[in-house]
N, C-alpha and C. Protein backbone atom coordinates (compact mmCIF):
# COMPACT_ATOMS: atom_id res chain seq x y z
N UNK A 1 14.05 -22.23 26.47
CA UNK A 1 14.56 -21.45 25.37
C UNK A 1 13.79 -21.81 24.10
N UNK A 2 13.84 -20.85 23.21
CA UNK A 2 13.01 -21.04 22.19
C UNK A 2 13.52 -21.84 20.72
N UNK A 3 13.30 -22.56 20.26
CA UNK A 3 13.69 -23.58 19.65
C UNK A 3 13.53 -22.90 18.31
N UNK A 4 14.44 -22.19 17.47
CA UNK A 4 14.53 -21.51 16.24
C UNK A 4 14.96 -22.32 14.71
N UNK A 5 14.51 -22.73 14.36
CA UNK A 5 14.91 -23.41 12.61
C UNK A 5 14.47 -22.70 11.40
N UNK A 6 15.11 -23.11 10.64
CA UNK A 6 14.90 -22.58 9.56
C UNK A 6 14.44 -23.41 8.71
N UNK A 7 13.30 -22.57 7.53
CA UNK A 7 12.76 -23.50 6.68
C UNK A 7 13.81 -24.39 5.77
N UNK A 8 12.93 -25.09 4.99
CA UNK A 8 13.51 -26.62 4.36
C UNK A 8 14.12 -25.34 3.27
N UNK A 9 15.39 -26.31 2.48
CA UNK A 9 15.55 -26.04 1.01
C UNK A 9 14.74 -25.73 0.25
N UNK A 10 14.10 -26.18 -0.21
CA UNK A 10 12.83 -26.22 -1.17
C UNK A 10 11.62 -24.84 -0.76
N UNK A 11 11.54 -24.59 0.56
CA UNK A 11 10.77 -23.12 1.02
C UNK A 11 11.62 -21.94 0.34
N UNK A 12 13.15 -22.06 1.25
CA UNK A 12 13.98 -21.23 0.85
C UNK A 12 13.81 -20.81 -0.33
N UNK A 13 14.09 -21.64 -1.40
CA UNK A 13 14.04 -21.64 -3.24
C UNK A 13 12.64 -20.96 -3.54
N UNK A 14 12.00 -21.30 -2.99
CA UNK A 14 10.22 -20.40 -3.22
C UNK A 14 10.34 -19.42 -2.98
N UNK A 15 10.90 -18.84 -1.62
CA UNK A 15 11.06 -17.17 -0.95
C UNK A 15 12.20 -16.64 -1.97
N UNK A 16 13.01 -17.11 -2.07
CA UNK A 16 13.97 -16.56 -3.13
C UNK A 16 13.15 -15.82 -4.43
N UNK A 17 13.02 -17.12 -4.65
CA UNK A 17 12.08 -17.07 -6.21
C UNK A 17 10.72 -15.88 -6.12
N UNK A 18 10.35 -15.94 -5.27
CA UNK A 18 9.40 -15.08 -5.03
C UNK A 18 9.78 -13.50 -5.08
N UNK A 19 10.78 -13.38 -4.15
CA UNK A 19 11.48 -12.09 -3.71
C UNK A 19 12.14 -11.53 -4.79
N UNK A 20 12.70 -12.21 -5.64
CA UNK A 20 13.18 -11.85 -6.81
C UNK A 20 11.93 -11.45 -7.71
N UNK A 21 10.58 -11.95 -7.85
CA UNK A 21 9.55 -12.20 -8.68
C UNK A 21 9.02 -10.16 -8.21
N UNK A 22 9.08 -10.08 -6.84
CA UNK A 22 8.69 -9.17 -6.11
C UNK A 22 9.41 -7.58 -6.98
N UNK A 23 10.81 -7.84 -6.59
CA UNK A 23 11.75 -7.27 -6.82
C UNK A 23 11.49 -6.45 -8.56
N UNK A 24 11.57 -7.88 -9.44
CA UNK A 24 11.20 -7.54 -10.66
C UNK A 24 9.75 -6.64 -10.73
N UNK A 25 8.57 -7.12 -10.21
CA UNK A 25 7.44 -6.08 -10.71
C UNK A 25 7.59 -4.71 -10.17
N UNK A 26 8.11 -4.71 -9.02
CA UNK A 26 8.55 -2.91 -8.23
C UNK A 26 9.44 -2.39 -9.34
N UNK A 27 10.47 -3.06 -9.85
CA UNK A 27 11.35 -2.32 -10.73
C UNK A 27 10.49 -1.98 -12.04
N UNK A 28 9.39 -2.89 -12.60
CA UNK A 28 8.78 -2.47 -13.66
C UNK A 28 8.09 -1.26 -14.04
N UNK A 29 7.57 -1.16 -12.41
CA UNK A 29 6.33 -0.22 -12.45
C UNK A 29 7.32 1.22 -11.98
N UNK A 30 8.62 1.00 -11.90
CA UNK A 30 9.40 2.29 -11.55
C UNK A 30 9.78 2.69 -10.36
N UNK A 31 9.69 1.90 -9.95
CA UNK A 31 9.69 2.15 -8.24
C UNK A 31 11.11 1.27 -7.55
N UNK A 32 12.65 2.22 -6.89
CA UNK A 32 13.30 1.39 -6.72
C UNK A 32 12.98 0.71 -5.53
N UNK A 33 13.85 -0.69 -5.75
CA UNK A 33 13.73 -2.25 -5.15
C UNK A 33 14.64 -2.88 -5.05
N UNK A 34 14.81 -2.82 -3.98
CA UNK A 34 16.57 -3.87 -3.36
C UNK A 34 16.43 -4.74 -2.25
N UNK A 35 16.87 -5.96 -2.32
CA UNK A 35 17.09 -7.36 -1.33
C UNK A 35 17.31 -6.58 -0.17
N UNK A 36 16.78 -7.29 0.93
CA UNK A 36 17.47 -6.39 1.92
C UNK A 36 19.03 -6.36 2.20
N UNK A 37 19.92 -7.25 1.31
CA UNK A 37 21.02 -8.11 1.22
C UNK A 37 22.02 -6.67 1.07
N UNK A 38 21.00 -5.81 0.20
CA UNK A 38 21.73 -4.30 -0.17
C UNK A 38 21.99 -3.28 0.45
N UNK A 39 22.71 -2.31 0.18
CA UNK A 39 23.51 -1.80 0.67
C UNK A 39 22.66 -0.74 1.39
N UNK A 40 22.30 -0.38 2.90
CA UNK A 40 21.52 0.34 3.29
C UNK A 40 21.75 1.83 2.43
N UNK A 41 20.89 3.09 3.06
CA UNK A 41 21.34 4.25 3.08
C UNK A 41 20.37 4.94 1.59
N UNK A 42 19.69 4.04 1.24
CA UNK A 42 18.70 4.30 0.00
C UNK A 42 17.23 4.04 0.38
N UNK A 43 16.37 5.11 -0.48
CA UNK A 43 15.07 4.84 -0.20
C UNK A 43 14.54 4.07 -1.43
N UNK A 44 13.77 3.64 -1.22
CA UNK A 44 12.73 2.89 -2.05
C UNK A 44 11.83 1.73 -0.97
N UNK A 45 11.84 0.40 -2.30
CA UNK A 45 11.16 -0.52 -1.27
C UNK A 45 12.10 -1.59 -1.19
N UNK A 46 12.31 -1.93 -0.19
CA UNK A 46 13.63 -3.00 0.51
C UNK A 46 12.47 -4.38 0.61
N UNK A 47 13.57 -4.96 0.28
CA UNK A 47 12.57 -6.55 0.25
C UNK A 47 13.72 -7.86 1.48
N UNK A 48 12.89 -8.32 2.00
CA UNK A 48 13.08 -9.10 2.87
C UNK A 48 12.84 -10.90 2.72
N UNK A 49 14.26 -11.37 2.89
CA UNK A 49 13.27 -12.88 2.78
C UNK A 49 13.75 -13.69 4.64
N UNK A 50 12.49 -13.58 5.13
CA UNK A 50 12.77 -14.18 6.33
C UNK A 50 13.11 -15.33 6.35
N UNK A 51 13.70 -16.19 6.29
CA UNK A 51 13.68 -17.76 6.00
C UNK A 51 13.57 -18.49 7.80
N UNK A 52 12.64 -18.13 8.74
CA UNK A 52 12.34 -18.58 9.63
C UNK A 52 11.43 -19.60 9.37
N UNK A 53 11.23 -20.84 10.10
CA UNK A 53 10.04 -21.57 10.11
C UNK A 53 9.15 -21.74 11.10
N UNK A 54 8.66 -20.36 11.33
CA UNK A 54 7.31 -20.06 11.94
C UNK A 54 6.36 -19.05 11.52
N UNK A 55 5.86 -18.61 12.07
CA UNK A 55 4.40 -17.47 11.64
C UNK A 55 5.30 -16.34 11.12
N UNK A 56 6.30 -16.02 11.70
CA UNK A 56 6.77 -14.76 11.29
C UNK A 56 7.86 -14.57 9.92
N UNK A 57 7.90 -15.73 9.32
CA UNK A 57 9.18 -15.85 7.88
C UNK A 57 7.83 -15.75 7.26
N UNK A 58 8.82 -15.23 6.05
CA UNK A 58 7.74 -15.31 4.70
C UNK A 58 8.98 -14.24 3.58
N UNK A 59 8.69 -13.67 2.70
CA UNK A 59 8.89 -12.47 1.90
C UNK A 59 8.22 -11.10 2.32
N UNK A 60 8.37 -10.69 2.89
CA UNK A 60 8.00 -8.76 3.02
C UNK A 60 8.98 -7.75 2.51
N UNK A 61 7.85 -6.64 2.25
CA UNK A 61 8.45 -5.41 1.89
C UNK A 61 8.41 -4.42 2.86
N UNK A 62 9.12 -3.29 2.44
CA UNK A 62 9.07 -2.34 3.79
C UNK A 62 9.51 -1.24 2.40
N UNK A 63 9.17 0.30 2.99
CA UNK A 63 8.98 1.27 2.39
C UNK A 63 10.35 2.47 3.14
N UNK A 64 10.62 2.32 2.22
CA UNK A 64 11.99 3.24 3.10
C UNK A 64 12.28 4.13 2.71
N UNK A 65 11.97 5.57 2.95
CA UNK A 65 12.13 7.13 2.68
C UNK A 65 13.51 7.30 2.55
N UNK A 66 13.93 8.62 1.67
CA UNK A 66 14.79 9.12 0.80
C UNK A 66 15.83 9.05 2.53
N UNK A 67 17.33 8.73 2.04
CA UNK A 67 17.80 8.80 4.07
C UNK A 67 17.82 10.92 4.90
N UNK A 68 17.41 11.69 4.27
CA UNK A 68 17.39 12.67 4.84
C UNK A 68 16.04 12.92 5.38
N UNK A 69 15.06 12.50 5.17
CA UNK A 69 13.73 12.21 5.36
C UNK A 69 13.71 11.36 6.75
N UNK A 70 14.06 10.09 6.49
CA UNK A 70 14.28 9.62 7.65
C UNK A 70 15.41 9.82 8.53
N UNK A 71 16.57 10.32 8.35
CA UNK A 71 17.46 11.29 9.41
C UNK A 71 16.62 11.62 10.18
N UNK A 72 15.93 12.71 9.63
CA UNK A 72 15.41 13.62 10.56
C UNK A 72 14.01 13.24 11.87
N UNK A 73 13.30 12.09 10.92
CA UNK A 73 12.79 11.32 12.06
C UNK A 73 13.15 11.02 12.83
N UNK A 74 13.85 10.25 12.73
CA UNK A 74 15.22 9.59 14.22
C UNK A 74 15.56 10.65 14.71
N UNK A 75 15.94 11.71 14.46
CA UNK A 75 16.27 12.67 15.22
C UNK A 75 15.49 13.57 16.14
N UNK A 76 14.20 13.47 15.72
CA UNK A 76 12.93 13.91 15.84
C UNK A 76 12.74 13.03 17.39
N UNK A 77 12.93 11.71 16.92
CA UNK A 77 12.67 10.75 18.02
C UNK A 77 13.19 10.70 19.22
N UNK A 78 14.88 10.76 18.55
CA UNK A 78 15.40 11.00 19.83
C UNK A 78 15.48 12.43 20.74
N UNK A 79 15.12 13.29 19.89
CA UNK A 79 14.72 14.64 20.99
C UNK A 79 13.35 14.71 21.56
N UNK A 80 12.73 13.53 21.49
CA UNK A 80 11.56 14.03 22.27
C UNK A 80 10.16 14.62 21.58
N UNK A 81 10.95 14.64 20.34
CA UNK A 81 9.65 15.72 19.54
C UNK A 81 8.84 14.86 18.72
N UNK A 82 8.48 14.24 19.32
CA UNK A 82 7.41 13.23 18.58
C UNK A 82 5.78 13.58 17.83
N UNK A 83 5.83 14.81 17.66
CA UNK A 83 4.67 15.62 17.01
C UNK A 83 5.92 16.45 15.74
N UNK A 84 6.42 16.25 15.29
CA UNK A 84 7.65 16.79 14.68
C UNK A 84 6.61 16.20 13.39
N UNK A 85 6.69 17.46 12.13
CA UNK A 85 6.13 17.30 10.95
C UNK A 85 7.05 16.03 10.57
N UNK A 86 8.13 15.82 10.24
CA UNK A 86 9.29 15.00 9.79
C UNK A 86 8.86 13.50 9.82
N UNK A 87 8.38 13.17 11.29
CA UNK A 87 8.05 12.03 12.10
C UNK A 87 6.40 11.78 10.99
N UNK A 88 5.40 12.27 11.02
CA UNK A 88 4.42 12.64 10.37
C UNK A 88 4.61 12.39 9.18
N UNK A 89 5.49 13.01 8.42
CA UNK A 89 5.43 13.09 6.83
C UNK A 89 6.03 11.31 6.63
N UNK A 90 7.00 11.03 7.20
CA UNK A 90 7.45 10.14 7.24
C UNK A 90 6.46 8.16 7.18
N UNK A 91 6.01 8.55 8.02
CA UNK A 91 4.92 7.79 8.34
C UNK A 91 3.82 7.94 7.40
N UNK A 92 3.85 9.00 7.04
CA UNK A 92 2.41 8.91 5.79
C UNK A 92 2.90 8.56 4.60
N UNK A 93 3.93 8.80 4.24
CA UNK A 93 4.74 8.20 2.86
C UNK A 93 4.74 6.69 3.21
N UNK A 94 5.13 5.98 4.14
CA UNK A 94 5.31 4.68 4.47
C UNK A 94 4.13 4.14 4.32
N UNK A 95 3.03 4.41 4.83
CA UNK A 95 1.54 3.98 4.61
C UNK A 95 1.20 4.14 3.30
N UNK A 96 1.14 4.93 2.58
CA UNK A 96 0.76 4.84 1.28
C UNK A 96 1.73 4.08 0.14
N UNK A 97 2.82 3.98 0.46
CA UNK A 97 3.50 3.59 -0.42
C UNK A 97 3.12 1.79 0.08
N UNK A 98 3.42 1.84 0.95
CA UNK A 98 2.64 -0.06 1.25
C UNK A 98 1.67 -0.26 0.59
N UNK A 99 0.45 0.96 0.31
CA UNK A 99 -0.84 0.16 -0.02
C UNK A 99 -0.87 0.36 -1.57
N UNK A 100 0.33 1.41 -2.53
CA UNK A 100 0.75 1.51 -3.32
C UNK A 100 1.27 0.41 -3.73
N UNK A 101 2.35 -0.35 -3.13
CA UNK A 101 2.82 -1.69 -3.33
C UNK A 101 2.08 -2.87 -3.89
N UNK A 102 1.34 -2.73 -2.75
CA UNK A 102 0.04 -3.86 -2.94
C UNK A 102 -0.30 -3.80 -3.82
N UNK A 103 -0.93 -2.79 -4.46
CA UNK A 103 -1.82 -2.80 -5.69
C UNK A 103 -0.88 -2.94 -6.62
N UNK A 104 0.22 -2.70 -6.86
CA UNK A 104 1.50 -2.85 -7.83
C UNK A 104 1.39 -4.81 -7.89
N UNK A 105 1.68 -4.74 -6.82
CA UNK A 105 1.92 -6.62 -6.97
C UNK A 105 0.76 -7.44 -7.10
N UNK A 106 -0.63 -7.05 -6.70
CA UNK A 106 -1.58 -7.76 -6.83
C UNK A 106 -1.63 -7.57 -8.51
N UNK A 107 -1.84 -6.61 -9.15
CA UNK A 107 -2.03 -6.32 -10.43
C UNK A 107 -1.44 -6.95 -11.34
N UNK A 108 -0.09 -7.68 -10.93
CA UNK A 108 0.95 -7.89 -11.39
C UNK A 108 0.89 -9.34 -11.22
N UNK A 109 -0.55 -9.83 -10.27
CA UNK A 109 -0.68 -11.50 -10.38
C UNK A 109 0.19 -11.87 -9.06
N UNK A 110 0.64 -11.28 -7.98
CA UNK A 110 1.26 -11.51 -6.85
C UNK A 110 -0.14 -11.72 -6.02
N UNK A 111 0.23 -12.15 -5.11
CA UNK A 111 -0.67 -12.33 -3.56
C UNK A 111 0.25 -11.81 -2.70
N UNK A 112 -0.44 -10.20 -2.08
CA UNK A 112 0.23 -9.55 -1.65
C UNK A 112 -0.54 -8.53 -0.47
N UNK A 113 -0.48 -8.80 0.86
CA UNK A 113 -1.23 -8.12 1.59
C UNK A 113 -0.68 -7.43 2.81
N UNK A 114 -1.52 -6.41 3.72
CA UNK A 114 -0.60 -5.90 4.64
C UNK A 114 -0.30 -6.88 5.98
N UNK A 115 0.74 -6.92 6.01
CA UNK A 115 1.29 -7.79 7.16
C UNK A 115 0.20 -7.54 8.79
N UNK A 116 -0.27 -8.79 9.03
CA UNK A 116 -1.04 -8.25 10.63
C UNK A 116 -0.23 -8.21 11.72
N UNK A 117 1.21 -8.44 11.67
CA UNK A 117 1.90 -8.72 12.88
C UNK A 117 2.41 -6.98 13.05
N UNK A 118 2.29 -6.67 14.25
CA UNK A 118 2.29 -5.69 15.03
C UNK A 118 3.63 -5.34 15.15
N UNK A 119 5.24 -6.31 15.02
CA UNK A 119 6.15 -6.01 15.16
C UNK A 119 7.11 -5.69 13.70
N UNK A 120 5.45 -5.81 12.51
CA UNK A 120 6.30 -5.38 11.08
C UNK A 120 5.32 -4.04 10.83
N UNK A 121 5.48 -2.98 11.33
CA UNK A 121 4.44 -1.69 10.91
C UNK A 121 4.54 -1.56 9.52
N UNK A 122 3.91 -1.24 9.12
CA UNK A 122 3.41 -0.39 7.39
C UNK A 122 4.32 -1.38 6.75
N UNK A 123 4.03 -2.62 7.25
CA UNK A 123 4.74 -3.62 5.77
C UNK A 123 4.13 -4.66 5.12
N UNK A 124 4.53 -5.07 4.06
CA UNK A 124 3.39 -6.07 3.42
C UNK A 124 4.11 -7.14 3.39
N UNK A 125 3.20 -8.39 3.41
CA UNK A 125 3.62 -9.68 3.07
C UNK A 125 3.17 -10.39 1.85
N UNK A 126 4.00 -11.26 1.21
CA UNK A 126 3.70 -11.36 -0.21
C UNK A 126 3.70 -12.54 0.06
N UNK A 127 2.92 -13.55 -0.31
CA UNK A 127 1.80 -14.78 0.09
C UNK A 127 2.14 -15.77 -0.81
N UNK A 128 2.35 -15.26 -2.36
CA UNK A 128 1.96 -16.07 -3.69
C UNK A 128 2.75 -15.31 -4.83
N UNK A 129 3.00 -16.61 -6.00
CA UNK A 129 3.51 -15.79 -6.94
C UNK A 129 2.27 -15.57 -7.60
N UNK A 130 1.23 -15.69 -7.50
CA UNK A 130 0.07 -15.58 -8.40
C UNK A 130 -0.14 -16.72 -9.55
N UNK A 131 0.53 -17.80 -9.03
CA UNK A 131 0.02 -19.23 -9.96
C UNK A 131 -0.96 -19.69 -9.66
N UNK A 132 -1.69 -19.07 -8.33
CA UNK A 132 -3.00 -19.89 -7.57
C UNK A 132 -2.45 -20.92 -6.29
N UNK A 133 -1.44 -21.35 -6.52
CA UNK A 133 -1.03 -21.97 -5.12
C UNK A 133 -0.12 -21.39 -4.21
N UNK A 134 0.23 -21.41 -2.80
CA UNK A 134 0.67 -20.83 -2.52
C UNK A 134 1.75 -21.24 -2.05
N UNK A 135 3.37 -20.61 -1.33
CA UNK A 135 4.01 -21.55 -1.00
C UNK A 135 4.05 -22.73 -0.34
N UNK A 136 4.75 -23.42 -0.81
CA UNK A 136 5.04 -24.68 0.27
C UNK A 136 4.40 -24.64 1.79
N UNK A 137 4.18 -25.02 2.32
CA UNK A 137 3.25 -24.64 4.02
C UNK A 137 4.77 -25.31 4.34
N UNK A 138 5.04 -24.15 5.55
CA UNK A 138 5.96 -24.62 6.84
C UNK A 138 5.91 -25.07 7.75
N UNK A 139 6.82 -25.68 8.80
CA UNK A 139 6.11 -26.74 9.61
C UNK A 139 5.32 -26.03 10.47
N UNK A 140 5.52 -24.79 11.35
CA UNK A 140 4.43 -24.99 11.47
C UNK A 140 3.51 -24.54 11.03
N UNK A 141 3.26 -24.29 10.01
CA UNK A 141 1.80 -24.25 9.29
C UNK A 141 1.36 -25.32 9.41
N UNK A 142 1.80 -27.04 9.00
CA UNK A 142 1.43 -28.26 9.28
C UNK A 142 0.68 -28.31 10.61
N UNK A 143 1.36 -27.63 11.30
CA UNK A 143 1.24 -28.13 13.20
C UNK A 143 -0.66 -27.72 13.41
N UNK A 144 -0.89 -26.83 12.48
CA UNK A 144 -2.38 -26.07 12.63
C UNK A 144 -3.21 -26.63 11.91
């Protein structure tokens, strides 16, 4: 079985701090921004703080269409109609608005890039508050 922990105190307080740091520049530049802590059923950009201690915790964002927009995807999905404009439009708003993000938070002195893990599509991971160092390394980051 797989042996799951969570990062130290002191990581936690960084991802916090960060996610909030996140939170604030999306709201500056106009763009809504909510913890993922919030209340689903809204689009904007939803922010995430994984507090795992492995490759896959960190702070990410994810891009989440107006909910009638994405209704209709899911619905799209589950009938089979997977060439459905809906499914399409959907997905291209999500891609651009990620790489929209990015440039929002890099600009803004964040370290902020698109996530490579395959099981977070069109989402970004935010690295740094832009002081030049980066968080705390987790264990296993140590282990490497």
């Amino acid at each position: 079985m797989y042996d799951y922990t969570n990062v130290s105190d002191e990581i936690r307080a960084h991802r916090d701090n960060l996610a909030d740091k996140v939170r604030q520049e999306l709201m500056l530049a106009g763009i809504p921004a909510f913890r993922r802590e919030s209340p689903e059923g809204r689009g904007g950009a939803h922010i995430e703080v994984d507090l795992g201690d492995d490759a896959a915790g960190g702070v990410f964002v994810n891009w989440e269409t107006h909910p009638d927009l994405s209704q209709a995807a899911c619905e799209s999905v589950r009938n089979g109609q997977l060439q459905a404009p809906a499914i399409r439009h959907s997905g291209t708003v999500a891609l651009h608005m990620r790489d929209a993000i990015i440039g929002i938070l890099v600009s803004a002195g964040l370290q902020a890039e698109v996530e490579a893990d395959d099981m977070r599509p069109l989402t970004v991971r935010v690295w740094g508050d832009g002081t030049g160092e980066r968080l705390p390394r987790t264990t296993w980051e140590r282990r490497i």
